[in-house]
Structures are given as C-alpha cells and as structure tokens.
N, C-alpha and C. Protein backbone atom coordinates (compact mmCIF):
# COMPACT_ATOMS: atom_id res chain seq x y z
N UNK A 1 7.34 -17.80 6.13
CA UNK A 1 7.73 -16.57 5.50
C UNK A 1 8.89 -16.83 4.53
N UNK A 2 9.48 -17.77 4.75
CA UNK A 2 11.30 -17.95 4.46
C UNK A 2 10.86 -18.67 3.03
N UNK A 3 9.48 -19.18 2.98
CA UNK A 3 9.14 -19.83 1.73
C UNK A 3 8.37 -19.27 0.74
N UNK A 4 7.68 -18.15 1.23
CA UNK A 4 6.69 -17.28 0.76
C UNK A 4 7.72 -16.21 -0.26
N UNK A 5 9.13 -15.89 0.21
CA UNK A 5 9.85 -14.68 -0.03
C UNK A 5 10.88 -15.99 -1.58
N UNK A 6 10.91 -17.38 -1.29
CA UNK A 6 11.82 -18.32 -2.26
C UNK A 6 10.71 -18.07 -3.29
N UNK A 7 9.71 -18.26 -3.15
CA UNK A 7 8.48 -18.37 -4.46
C UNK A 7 8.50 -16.97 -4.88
N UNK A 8 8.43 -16.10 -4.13
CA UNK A 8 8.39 -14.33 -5.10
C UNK A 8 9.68 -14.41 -5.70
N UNK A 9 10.83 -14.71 -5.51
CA UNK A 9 12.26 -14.26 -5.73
C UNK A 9 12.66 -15.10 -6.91
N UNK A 10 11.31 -16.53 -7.35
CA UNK A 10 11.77 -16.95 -8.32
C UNK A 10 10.63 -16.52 -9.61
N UNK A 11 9.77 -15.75 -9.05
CA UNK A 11 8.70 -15.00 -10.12
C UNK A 11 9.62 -14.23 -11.22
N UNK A 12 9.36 -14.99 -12.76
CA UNK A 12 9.62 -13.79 -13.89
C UNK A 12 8.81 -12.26 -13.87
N UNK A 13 9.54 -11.88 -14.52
CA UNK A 13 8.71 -9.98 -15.05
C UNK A 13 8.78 -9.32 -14.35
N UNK A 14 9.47 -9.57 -12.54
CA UNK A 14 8.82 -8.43 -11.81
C UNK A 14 9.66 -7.37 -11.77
N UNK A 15 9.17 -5.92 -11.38
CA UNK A 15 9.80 -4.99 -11.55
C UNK A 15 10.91 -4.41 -10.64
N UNK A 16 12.35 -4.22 -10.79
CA UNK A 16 13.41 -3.61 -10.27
C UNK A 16 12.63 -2.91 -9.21
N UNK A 17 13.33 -3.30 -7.61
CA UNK A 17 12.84 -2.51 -6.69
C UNK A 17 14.06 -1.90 -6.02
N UNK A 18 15.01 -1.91 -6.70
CA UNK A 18 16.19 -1.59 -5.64
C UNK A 18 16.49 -0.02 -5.22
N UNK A 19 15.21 0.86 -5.98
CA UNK A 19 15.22 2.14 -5.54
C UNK A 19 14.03 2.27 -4.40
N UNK A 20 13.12 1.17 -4.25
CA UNK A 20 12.07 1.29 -3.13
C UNK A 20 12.89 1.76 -2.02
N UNK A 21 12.01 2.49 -0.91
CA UNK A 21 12.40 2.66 0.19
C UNK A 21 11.32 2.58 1.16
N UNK A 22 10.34 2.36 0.89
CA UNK A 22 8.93 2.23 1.84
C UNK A 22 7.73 1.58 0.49
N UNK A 23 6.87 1.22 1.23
CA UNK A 23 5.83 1.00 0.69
C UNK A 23 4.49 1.41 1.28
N UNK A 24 3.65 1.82 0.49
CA UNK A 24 2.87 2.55 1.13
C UNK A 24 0.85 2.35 1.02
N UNK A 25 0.77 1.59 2.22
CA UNK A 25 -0.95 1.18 1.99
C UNK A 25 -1.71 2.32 1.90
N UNK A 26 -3.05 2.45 1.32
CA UNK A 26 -4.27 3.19 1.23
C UNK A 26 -5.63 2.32 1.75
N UNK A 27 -5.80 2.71 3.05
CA UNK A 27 -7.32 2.07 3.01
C UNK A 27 -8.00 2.94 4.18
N UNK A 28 -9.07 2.86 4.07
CA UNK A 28 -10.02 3.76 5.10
C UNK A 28 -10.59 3.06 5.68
N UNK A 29 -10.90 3.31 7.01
CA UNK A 29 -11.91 2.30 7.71
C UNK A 29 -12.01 1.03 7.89
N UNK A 30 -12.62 0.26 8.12
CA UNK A 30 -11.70 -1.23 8.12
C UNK A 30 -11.26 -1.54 6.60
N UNK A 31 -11.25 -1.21 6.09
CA UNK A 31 -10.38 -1.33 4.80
C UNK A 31 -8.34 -1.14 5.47
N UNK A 32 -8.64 -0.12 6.30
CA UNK A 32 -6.78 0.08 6.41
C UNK A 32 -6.45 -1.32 7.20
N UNK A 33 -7.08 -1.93 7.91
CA UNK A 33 -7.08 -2.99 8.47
C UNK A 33 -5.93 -3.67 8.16
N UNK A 34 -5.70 -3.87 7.14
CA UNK A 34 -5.02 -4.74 6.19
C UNK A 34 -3.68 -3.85 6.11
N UNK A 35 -3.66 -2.88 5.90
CA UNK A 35 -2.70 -2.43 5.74
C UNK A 35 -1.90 -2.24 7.38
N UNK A 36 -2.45 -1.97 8.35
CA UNK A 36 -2.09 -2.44 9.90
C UNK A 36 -0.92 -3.82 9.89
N UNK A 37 -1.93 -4.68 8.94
CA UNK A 37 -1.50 -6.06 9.05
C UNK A 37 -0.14 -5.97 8.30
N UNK A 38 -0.26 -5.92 7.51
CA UNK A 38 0.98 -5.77 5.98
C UNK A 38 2.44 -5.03 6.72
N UNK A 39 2.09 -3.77 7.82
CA UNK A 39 2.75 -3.49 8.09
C UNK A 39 3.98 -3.61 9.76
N UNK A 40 2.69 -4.91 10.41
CA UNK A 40 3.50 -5.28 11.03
C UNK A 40 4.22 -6.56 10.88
N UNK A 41 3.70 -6.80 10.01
CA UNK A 41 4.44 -7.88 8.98
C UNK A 41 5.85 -7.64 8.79
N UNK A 42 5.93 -6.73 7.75
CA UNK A 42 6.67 -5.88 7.03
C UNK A 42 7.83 -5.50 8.50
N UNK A 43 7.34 -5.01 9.26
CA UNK A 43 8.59 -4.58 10.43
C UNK A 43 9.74 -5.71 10.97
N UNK A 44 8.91 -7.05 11.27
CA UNK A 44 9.46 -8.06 11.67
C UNK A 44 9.93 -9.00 10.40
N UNK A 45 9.76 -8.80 9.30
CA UNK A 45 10.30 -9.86 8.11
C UNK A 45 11.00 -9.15 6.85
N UNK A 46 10.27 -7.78 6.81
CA UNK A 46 10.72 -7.11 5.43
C UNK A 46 11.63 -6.48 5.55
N UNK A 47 11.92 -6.19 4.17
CA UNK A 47 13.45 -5.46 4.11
C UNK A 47 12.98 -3.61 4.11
N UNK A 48 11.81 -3.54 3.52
CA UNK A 48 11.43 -1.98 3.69
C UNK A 48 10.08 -1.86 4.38
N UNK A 49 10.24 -0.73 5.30
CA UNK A 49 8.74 -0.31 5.67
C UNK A 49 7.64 -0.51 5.35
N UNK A 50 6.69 -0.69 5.60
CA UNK A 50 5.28 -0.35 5.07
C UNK A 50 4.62 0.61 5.86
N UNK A 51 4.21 1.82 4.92
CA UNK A 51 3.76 2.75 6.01
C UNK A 51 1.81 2.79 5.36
N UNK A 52 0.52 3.12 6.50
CA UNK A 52 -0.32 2.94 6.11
C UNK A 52 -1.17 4.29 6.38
N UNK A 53 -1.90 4.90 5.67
CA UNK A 53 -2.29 6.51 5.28
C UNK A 53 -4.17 5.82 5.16
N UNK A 54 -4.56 6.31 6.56
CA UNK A 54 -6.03 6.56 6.25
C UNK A 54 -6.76 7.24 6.09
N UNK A 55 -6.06 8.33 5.36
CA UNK A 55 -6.77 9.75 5.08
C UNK A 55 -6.89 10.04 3.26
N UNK A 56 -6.84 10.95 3.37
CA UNK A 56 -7.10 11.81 1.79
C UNK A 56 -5.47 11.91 1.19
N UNK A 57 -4.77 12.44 1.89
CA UNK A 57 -3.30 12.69 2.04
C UNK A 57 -2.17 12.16 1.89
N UNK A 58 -1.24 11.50 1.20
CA UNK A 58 -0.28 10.75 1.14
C UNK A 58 0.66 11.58 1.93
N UNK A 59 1.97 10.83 2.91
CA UNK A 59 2.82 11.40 3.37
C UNK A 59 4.01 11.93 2.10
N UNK A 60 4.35 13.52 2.52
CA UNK A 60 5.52 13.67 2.04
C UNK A 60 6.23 13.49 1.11
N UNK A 61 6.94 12.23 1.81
CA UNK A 61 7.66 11.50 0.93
C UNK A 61 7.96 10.46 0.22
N UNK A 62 6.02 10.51 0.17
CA UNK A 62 5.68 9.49 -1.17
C UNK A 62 5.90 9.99 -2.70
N UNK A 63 6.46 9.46 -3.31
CA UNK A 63 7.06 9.62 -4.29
C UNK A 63 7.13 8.45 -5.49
N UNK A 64 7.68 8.73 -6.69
CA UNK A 64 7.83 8.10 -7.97
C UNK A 64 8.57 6.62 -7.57
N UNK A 65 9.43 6.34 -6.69
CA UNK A 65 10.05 4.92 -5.92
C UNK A 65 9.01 4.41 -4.76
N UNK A 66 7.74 4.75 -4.23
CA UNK A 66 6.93 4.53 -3.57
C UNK A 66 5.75 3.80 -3.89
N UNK A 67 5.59 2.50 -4.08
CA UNK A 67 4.59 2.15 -4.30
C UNK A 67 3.79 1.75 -3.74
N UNK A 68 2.52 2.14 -4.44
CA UNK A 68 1.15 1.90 -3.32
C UNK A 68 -0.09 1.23 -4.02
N UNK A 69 -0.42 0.22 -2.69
CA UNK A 69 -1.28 -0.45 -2.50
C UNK A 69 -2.71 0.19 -1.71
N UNK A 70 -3.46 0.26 -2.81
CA UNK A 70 -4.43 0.63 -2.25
C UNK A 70 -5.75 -0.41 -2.04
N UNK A 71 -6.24 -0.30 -0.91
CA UNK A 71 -7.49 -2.10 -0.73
C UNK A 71 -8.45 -1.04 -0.15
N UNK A 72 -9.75 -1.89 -0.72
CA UNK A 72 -10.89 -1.64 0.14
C UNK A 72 -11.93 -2.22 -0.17
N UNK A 73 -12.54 -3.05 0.56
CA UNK A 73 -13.71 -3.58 0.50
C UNK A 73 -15.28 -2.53 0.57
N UNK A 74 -14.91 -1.76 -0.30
CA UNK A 74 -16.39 -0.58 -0.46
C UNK A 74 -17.38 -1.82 -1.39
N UNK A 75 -18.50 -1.36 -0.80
CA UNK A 75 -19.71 -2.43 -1.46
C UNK A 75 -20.63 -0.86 -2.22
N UNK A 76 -20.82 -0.83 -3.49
CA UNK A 76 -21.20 0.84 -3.90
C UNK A 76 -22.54 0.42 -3.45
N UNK A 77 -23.22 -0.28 -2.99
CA UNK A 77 -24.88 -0.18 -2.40
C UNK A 77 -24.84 0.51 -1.12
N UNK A 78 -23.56 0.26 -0.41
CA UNK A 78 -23.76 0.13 1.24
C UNK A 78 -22.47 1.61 1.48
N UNK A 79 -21.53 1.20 0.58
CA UNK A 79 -20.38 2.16 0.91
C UNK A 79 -20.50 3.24 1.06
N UNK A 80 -19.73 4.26 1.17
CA UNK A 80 -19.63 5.66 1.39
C UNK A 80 -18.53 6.27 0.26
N UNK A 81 -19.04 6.43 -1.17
CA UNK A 81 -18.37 7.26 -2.10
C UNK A 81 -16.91 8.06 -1.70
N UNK A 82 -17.16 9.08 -0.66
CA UNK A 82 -16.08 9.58 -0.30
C UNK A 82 -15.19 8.70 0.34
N UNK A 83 -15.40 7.75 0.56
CA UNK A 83 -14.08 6.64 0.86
C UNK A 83 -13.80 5.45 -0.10
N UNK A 84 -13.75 5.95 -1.17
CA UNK A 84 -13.51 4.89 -2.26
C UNK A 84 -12.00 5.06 -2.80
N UNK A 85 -11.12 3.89 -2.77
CA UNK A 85 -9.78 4.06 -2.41
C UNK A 85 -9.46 4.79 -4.34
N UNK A 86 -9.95 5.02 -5.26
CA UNK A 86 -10.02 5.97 -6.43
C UNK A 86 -9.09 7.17 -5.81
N UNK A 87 -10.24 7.67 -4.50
CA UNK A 87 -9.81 9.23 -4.65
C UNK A 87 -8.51 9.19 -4.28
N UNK A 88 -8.30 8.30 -3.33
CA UNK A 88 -7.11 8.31 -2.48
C UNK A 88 -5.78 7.91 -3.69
N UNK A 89 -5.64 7.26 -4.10
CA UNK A 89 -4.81 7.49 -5.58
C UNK A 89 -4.94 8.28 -6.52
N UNK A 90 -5.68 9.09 -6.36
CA UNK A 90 -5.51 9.85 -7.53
C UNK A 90 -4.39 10.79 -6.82
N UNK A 91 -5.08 11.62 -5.24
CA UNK A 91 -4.33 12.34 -4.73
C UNK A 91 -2.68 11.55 -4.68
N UNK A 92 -2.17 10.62 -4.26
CA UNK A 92 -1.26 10.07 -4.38
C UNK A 92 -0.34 10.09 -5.65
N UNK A 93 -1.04 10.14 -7.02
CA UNK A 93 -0.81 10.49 -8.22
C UNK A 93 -0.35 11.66 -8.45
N UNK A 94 -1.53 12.74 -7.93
CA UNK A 94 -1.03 14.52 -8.07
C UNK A 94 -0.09 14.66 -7.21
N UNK A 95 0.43 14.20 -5.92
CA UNK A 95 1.15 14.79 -5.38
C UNK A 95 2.41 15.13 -5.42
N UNK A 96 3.28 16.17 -4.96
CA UNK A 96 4.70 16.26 -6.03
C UNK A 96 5.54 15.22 -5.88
C-alpha cells in the first residue's frame, strides 16, 4: 500500500483534493462488489471514507467535493438496462 500511495503522490495533473471528504462508489449488483472492496480498503489505509450506494439515490451529502466512481460490468446482451451505472450518475449529477 505504502508503495501504491509513493507512485500516485508522484503522478503530474492530478486534481486538488484537499476539499474531498468521502468518496463515493456506484454499482448495482455484483457490480457494487467492488465498491465493498474499495471501501474496506479505504477504512484501514485511507485518509477519507469510501462510502458505496446500490441504489438509484445518492446519499445526502453527496455533493460538488464528492467524487464518484461509478463501475459495472453490465454486458447490454445479458444486462438489465435499469441497472446501467448512466442512470445512477446522472441522478448523482441532478442532485442538490
């Protein structure tokens, strides 16, 4: 981990996070899977939360300093449209 965090910290371009306060996964179905993972990660190594939303709904106090990761392995032959991580950002987008 201690080497994983020296290689990001010496990446150019990346963007000012010092207003983050959580981070926030999108995935449905075994898609959130990952975000499970990310976030018990995140408890024992990271400096901010990761919180993970398998619904339609973003929490609260997701907001403009909140960024989100949204994953999902939808296959459009096999998948289920209404769980295509799209919708789930958009709502994340509209929300106040």
């Amino acid at each position: 981990m201690a080497a994983a965090v020296e290689i990001a910290s010496a990446a150019d371009g990346l963007p000012d996070v010092s207003g983050v306060g959580s981070i926030l996964m999108v995935g449905m179905g075994g898609s959130g899977i990952s975000g499970d993972v990310m976030a018990l990660v995140a408890s024992e190594h990271g400096r901010v939360p990761v919180e993970v939303c398998k619904h339609y709904e973003p929490p609260a106090h997701v907001g403009p300093n909140t960024p989100v990761i949204a994953v999902s392995f939808f296959r459009r032959h096999r998948g289920d449209p209404e769980r295509h991580p799209g919708r789930a950002l958009r709502r994340c987008r509209s929300s106040p």
